[in-house]
N, C-alpha and C. Protein backbone atom coordinates (compact mmCIF):
# COMPACT_ATOMS: atom_id res chain seq x y z
N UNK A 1 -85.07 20.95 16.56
CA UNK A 1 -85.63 22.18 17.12
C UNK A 1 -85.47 22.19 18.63
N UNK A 2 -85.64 20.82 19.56
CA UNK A 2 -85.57 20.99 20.67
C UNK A 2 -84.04 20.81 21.18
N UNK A 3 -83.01 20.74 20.39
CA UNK A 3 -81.64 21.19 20.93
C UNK A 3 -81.40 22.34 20.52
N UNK A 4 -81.77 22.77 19.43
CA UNK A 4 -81.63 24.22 19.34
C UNK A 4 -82.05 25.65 20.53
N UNK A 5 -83.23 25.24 20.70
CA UNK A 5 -83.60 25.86 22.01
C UNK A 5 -83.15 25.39 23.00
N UNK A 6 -82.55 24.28 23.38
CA UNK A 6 -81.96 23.89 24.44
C UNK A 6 -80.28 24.47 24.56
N UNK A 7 -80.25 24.64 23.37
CA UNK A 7 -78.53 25.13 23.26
C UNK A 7 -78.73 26.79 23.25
N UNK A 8 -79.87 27.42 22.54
CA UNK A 8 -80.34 29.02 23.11
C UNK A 8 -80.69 29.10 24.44
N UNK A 9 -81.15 28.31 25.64
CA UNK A 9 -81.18 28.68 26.51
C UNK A 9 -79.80 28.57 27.53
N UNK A 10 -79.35 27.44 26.90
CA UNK A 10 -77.96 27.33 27.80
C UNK A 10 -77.12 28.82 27.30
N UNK A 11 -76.84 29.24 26.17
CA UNK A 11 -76.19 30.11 25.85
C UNK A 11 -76.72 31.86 26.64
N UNK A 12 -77.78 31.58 26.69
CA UNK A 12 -78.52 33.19 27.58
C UNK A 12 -78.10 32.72 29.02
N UNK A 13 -78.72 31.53 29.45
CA UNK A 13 -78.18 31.72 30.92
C UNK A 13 -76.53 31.89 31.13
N UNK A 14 -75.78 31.09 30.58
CA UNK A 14 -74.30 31.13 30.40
C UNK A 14 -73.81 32.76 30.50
N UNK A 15 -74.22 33.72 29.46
CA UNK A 15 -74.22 34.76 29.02
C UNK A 15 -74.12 35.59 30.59
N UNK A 16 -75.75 35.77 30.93
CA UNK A 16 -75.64 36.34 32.14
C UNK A 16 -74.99 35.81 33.41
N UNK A 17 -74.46 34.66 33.36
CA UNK A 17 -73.81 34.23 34.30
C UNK A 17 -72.38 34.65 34.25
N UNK A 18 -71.78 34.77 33.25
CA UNK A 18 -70.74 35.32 32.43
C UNK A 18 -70.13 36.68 32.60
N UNK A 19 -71.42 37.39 32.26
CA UNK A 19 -70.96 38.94 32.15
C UNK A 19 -70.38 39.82 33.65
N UNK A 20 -71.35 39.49 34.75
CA UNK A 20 -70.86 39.84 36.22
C UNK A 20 -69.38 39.54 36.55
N UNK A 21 -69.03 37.97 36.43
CA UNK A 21 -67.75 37.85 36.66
C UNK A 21 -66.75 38.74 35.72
N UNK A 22 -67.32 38.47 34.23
CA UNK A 22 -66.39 39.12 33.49
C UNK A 22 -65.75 40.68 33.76
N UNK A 23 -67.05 41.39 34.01
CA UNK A 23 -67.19 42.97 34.67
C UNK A 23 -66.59 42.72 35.47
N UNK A 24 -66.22 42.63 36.36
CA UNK A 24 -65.63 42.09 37.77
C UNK A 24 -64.32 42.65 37.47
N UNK A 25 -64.08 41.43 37.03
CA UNK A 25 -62.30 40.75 36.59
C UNK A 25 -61.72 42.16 35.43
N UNK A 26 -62.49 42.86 34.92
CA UNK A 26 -62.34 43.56 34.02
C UNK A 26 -61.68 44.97 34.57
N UNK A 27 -62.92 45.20 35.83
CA UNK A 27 -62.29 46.69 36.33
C UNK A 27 -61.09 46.08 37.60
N UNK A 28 -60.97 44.94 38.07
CA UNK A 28 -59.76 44.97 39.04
C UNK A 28 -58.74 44.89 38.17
N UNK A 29 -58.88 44.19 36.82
CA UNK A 29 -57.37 44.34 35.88
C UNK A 29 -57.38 45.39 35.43
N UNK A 30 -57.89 46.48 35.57
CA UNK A 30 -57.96 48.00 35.24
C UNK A 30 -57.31 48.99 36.44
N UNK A 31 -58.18 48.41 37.50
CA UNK A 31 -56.89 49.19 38.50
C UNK A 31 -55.88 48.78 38.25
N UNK A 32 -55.30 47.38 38.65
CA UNK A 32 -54.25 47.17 39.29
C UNK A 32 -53.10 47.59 37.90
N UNK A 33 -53.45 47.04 36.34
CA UNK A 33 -52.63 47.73 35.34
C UNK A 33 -52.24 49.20 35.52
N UNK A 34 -53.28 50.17 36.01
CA UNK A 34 -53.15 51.10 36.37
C UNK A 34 -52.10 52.08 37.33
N UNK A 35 -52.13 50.97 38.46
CA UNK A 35 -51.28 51.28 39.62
C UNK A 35 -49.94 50.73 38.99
N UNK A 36 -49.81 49.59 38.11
CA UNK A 36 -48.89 49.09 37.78
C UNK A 36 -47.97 49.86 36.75
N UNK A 37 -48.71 50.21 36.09
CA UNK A 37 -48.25 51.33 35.10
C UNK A 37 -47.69 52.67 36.03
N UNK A 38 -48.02 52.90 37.08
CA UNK A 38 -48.03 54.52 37.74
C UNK A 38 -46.80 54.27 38.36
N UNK A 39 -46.64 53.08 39.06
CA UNK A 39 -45.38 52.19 39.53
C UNK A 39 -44.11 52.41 38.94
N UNK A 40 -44.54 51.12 37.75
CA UNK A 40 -43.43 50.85 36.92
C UNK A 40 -42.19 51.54 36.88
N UNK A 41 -41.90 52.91 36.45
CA UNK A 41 -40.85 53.72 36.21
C UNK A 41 -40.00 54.20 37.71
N UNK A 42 -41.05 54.14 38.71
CA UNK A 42 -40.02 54.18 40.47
C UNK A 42 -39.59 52.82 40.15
N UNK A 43 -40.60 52.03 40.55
CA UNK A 43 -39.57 50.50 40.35
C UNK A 43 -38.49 50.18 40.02
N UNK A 44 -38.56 50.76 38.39
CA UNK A 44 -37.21 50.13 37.33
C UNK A 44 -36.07 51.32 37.91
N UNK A 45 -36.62 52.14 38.34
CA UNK A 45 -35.14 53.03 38.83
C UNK A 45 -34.85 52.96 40.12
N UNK A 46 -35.52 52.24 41.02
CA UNK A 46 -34.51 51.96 42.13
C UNK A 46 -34.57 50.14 42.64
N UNK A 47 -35.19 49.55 41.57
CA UNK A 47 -34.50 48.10 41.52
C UNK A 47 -34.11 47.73 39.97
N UNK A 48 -34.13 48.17 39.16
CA UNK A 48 -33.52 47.95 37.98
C UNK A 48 -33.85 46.77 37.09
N UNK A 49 -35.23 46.48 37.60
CA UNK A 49 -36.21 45.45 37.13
C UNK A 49 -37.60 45.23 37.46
N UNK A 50 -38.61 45.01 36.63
CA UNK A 50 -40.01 45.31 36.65
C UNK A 50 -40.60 43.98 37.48
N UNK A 51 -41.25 44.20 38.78
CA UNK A 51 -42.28 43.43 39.82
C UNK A 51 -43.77 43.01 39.16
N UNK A 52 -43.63 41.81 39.13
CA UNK A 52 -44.79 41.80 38.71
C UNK A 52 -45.94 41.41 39.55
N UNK A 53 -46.97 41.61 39.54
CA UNK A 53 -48.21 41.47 40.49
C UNK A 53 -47.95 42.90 41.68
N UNK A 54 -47.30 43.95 41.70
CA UNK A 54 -46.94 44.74 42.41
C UNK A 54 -48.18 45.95 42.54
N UNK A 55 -48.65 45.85 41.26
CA UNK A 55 -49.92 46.58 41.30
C UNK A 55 -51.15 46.60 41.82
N UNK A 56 -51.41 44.75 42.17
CA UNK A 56 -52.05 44.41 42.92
C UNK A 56 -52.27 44.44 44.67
N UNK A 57 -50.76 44.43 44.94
CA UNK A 57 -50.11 44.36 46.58
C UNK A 57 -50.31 45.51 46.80
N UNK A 58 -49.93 46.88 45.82
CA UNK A 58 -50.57 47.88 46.38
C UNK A 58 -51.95 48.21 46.52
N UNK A 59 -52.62 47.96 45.57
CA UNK A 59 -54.16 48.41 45.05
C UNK A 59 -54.71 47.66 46.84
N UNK A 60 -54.62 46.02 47.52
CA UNK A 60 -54.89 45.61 48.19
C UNK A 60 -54.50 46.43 49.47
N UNK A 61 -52.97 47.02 49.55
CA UNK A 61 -52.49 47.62 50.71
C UNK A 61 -53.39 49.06 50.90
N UNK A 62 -53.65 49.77 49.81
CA UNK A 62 -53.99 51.06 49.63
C UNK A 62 -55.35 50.96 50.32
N UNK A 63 -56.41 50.11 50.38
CA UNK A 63 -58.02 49.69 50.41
C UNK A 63 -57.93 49.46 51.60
N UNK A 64 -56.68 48.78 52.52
CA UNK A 64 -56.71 47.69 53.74
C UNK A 64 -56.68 49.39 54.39
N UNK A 65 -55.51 50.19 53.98
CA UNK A 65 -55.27 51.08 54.85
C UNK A 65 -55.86 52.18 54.93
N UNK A 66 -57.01 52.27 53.83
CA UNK A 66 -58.00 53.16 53.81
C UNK A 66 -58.98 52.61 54.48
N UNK A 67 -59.41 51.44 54.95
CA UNK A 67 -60.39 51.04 56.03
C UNK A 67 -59.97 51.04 57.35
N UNK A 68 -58.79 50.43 57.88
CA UNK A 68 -57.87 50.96 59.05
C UNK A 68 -57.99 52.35 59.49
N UNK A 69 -57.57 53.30 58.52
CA UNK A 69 -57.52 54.60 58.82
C UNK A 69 -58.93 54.97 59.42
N UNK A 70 -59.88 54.66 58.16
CA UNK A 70 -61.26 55.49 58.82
C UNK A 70 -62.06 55.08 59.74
N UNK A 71 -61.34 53.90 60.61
CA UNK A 71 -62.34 53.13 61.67
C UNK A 71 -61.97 53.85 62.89
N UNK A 72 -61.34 54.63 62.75
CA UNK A 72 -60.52 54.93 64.34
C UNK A 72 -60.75 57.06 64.08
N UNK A 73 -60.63 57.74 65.36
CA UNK A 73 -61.18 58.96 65.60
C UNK A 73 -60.44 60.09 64.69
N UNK A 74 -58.97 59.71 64.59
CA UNK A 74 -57.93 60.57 63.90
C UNK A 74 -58.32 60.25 62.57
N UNK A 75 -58.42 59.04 61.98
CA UNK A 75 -58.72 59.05 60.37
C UNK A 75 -60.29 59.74 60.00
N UNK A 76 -61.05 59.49 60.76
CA UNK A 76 -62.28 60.18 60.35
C UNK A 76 -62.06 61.62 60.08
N UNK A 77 -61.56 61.95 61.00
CA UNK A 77 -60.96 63.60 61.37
C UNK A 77 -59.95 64.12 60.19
N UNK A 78 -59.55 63.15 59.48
CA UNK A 78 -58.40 63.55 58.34
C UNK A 78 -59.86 63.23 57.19
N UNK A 79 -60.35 62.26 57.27
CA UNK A 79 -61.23 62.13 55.93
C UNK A 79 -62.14 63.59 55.97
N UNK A 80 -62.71 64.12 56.62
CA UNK A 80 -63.33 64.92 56.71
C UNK A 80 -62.82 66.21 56.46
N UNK A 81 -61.45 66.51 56.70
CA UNK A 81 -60.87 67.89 56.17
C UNK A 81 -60.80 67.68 54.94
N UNK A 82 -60.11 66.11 54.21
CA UNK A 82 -59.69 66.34 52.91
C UNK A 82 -61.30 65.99 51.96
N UNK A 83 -62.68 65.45 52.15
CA UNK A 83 -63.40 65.86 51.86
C UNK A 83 -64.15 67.03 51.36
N UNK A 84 -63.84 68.15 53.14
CA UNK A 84 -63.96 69.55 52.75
C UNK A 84 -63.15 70.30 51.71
N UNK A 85 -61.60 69.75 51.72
CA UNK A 85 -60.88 70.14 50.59
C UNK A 85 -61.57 70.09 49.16
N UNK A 86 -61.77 68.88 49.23
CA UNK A 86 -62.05 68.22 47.65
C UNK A 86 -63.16 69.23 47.19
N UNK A 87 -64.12 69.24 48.33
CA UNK A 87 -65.66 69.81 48.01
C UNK A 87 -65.49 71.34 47.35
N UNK A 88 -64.15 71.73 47.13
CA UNK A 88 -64.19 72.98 46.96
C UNK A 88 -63.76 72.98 45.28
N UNK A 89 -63.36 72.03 45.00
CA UNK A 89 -63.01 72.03 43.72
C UNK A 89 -64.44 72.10 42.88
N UNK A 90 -64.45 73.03 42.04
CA UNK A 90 -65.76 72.77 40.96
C UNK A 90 -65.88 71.82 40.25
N UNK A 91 -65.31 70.95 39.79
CA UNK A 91 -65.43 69.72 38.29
C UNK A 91 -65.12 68.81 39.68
N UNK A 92 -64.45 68.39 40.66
CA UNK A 92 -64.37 67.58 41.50
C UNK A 92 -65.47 67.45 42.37
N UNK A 93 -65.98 68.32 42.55
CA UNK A 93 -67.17 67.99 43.68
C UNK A 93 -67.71 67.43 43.10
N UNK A 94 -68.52 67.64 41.62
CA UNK A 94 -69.39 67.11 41.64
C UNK A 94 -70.01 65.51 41.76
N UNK A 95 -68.26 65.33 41.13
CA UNK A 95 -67.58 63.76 40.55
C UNK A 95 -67.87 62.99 41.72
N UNK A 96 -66.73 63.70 43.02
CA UNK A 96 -67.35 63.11 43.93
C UNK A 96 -68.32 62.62 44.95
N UNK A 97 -69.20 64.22 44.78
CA UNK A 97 -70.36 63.80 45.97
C UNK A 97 -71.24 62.76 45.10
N UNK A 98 -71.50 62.80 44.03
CA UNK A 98 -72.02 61.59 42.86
C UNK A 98 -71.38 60.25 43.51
N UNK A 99 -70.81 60.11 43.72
CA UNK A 99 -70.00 58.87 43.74
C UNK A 99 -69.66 58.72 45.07
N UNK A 100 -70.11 59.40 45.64
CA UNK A 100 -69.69 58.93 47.78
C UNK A 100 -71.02 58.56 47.53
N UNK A 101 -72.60 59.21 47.28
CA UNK A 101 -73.80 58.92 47.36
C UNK A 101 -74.14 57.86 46.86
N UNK A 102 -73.81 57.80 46.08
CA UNK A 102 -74.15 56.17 45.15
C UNK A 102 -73.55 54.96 46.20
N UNK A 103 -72.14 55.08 46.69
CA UNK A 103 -71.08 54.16 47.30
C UNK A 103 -72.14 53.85 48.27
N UNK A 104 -72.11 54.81 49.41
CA UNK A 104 -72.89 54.64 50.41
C UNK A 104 -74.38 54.70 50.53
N UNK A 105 -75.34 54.42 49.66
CA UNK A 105 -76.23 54.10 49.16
C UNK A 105 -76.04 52.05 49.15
N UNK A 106 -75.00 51.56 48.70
CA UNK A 106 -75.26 50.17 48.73
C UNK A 106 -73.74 49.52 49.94
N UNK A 107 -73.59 50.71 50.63
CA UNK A 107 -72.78 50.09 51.64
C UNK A 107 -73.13 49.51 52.41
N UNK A 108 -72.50 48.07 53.47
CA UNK A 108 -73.24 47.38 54.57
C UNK A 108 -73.28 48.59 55.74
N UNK A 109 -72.49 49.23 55.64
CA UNK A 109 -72.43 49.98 56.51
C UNK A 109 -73.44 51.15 56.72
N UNK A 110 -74.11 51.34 55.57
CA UNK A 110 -75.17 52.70 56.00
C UNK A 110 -76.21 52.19 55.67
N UNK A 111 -77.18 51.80 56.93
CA UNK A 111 -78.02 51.42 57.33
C UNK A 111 -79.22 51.90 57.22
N UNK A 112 -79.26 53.30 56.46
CA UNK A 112 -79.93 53.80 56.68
C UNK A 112 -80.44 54.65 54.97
N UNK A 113 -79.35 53.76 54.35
CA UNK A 113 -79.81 54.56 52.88
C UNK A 113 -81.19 53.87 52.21
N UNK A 114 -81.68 52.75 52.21
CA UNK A 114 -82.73 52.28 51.61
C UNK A 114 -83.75 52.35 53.11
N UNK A 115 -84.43 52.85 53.36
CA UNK A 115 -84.98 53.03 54.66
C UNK A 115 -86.35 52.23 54.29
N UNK A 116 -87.15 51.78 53.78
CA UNK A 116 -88.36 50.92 53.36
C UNK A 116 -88.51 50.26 51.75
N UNK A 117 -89.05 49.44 51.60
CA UNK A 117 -89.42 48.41 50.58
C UNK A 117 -90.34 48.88 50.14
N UNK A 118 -90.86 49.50 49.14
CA UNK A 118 -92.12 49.36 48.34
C UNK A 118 -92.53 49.62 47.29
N UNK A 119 -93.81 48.85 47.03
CA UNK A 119 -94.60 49.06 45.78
C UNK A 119 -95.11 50.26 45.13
N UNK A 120 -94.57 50.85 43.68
CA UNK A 120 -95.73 52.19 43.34
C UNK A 120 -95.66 51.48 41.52
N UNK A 121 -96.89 52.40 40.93
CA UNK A 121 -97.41 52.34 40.24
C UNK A 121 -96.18 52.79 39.07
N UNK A 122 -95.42 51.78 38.60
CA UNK A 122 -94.04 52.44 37.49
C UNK A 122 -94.18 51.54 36.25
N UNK A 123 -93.93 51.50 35.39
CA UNK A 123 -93.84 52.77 34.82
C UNK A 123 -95.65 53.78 34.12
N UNK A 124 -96.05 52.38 34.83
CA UNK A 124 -98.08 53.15 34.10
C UNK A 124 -98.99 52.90 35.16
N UNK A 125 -99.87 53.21 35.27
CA UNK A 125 -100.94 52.54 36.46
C UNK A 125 -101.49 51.37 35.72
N UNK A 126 -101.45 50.79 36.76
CA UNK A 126 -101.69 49.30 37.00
C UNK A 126 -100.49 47.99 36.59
N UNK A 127 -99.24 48.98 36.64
CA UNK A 127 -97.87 47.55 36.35
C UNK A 127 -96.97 48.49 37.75
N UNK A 128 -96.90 47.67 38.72
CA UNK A 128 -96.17 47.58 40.18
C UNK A 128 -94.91 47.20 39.53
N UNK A 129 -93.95 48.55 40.53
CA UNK A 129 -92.37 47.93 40.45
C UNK A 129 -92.43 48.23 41.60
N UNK A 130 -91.56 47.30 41.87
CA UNK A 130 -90.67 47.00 43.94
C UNK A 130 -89.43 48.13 43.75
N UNK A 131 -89.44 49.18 44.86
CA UNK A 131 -88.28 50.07 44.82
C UNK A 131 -88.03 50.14 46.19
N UNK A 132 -87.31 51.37 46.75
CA UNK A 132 -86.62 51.57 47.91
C UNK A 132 -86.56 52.68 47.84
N UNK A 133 -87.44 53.20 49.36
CA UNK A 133 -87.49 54.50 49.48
C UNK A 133 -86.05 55.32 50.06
N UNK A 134 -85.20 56.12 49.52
CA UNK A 134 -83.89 56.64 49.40
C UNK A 134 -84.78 58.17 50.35
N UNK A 135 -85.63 59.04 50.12
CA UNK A 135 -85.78 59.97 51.12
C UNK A 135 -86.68 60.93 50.59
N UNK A 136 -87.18 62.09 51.36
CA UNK A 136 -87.91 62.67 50.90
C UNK A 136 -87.85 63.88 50.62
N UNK A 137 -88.62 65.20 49.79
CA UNK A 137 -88.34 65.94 49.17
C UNK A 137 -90.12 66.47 49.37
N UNK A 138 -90.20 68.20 48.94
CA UNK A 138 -91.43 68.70 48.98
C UNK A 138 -91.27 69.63 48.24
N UNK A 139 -92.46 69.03 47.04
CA UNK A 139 -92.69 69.70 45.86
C UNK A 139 -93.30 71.37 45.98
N UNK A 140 -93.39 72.94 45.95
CA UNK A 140 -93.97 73.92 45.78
C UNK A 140 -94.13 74.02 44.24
N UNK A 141 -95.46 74.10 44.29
CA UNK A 141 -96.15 74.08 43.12
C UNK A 141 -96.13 75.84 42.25
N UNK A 142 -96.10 76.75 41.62
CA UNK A 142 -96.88 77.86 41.33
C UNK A 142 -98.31 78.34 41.77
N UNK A 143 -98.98 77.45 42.19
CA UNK A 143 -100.30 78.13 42.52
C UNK A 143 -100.07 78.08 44.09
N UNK A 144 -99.02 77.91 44.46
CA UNK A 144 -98.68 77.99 46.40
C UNK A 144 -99.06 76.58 47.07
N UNK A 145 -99.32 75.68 46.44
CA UNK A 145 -100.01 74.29 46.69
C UNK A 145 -98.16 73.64 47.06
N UNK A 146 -98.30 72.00 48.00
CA UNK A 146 -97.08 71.80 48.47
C UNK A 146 -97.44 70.43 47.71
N UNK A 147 -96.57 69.68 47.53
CA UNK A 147 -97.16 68.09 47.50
C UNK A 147 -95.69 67.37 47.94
N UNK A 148 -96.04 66.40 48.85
CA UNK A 148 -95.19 65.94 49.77
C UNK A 148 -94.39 64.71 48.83
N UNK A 149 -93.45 64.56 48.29
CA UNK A 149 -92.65 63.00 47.62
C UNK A 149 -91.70 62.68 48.12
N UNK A 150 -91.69 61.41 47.41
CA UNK A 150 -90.46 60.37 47.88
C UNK A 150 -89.69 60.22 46.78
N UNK A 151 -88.96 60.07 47.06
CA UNK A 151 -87.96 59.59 46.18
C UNK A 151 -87.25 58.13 46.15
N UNK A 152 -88.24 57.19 45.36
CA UNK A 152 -88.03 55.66 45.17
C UNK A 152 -87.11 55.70 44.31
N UNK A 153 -85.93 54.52 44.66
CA UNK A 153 -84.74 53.83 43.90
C UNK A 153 -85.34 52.39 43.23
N UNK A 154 -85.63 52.46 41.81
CA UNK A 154 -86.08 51.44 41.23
C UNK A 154 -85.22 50.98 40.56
N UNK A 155 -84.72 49.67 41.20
CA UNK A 155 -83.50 48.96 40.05
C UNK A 155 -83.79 48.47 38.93
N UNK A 156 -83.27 48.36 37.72
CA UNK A 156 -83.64 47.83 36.75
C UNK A 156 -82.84 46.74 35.95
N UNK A 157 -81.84 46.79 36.62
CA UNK A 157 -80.49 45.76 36.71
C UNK A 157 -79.84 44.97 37.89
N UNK A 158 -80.22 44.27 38.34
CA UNK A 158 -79.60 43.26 39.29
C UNK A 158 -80.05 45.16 40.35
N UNK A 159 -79.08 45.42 41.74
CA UNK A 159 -79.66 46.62 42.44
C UNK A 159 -78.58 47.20 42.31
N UNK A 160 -77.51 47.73 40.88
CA UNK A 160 -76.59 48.84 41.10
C UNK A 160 -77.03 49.41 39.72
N UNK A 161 -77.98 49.22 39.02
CA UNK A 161 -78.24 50.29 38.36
C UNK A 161 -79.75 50.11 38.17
N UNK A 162 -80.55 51.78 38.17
CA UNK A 162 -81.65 51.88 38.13
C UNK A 162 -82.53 53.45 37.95
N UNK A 163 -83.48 53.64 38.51
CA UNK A 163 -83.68 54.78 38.17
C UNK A 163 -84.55 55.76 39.30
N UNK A 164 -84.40 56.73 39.29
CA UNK A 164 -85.29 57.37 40.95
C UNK A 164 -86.55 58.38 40.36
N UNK A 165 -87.48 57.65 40.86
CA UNK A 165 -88.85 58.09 40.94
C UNK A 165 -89.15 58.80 41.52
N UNK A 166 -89.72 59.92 41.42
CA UNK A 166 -90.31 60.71 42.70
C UNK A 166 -91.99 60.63 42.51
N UNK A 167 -92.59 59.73 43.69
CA UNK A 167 -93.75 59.39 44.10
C UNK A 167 -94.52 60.29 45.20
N UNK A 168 -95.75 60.98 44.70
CA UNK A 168 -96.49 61.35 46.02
C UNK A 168 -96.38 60.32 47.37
N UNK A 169 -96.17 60.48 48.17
CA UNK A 169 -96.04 60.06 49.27
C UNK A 169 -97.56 58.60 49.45
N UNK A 170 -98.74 59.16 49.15
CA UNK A 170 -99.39 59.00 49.42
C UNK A 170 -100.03 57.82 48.83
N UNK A 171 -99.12 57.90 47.93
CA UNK A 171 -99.49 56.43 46.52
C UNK A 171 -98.81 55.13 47.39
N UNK A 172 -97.62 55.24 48.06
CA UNK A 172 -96.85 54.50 48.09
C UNK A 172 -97.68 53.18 48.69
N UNK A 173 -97.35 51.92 48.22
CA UNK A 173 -97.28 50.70 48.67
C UNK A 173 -96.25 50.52 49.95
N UNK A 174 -96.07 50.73 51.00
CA UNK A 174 -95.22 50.22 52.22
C UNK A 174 -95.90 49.09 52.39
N UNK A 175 -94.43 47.92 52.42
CA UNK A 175 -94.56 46.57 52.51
C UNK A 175 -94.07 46.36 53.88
N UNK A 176 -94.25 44.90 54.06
CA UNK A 176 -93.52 44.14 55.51
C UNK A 176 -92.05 43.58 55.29
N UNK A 177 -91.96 44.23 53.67
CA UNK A 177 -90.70 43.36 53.72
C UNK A 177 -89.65 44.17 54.27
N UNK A 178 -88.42 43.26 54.58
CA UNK A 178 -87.47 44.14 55.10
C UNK A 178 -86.56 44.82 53.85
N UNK A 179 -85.40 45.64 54.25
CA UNK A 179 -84.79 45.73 53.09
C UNK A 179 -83.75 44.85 52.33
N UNK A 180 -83.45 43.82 53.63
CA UNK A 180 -82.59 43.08 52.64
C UNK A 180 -83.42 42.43 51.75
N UNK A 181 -84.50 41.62 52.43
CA UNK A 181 -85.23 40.86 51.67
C UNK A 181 -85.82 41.63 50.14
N UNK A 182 -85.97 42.54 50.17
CA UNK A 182 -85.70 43.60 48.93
C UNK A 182 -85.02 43.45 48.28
N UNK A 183 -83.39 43.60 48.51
CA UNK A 183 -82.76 43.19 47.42
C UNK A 183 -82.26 42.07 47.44
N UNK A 184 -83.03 41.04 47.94
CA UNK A 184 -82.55 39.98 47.86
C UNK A 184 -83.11 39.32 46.40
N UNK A 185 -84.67 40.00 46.78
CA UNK A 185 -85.58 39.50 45.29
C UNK A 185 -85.14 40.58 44.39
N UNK A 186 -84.30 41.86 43.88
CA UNK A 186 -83.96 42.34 43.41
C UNK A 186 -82.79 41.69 42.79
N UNK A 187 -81.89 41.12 43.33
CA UNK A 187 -80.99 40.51 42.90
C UNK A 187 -81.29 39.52 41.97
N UNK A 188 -82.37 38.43 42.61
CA UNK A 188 -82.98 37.21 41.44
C UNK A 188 -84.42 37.41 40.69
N UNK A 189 -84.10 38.77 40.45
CA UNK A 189 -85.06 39.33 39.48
C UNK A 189 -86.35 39.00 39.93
N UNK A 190 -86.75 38.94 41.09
CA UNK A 190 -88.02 38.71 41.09
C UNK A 190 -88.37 37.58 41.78
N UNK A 191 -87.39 36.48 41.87
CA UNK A 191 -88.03 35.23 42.32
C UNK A 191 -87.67 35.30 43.76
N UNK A 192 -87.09 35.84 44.46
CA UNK A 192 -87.06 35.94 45.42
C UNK A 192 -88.23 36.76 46.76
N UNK A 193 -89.17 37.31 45.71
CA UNK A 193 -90.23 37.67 46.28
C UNK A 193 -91.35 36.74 47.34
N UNK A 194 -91.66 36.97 48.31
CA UNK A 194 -92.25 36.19 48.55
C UNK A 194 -93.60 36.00 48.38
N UNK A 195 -94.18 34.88 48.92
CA UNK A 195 -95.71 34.40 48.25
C UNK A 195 -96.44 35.31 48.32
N UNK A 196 -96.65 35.89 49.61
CA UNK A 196 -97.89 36.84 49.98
C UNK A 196 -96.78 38.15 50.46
N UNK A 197 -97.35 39.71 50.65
CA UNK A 197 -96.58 40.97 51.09
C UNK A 197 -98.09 41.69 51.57
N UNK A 198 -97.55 41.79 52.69
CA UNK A 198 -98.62 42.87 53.00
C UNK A 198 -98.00 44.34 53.39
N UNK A 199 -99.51 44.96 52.72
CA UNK A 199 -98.97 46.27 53.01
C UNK A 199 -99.46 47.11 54.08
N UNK A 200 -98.55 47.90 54.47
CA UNK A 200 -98.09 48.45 55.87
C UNK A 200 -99.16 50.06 55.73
């Protein structure tokens, strides 16, 4: 009995240790097959034989030169027209503003998408989940009444998938923690929390 559970726990931790890399490795062999496939047929007709790993050199070149471009005054200035372009498409906008918001939501670079750490009452009163306040919003009621919310990002998976709460303002737990330290204990489910949190 006690290797059995010893061989069930190795197999769950294994598991989740497993699946991240696997996901990983799963969608970069998805691009790059992708690009490789889109390739392939220029290739074979103007070298008359199939490159392999070529899908990758681009997928890498394409990313390098899409960060190059947008660090400097002229690429911003091009991202921003063909943005406005895109934004005009109906089935495309939506795809994308979904998906720039989310991106830049866990980018190092925007500093400003998780703006505080804290505690509210999820999913019942009296069981605390740790979220991240993403911004705010003001409810008009029918009887002319306002009520002021937030809109907490509660992860429920490691911090790229989760769910958004909208909290009276007034409930909220504001902690001392910072935000990395947020998802830092978000990341190790919890143990990364520290001993004591006071609230702000």
């Amino acid at each position: 009995m006690r290797i059995r559970a010893r061989l069930q726990r190795y197999f769950v931790t294994g598991f989740f240790t497993v699946i991240p890399f696997g996901l990983s490795a799963l969608i970069v062999w998805w691009i790059v097959s992708l690009v490789d496939n889109a390739l392939a047929p220029v290739v074979w007709a103007v070298t008359g034989r199939v490159v392999p790993g070529l899908g990758l050199a681009v997928a890498l070149f394409t990313v390098l030169a899409a960060g190059w471009l947008t660090t400097n005054v002229f690429g911003e200035r091009l991202l921003v027209m063909l943005e406005g372009l895109f934004l005009h498409i109906p089935v495309f906008k939506w795809f994308y503003g979904a998906a720039k918001q989310a991106t830049e939501a866990f980018s190092p670079h925007k500093k400003d998408a998780f703006k505080s750490v804290v505690f509210v009452e999820y999913p019942r009163p009296g069981v605390f989940s740790m979220g991240f306040v993403t911004g705010e919003t003001v409810l008009d009621k029918p009887d002319g009444s306002h009520a002021a919310l937030a809109s907490v990002y509660v992860p429920s998976n490691h911090v790229y998938i989760g769910e958004i709460v909208l909290v009276p303002k007034e409930r909220l737990h504001h902690t001392d923690m910072t935000v990395q330290e947020g998802i830092k204990a978000a990341l190790a489910a919890g143990a990364g929390l520290p001993e004591r949190v006071k609230s702000r």
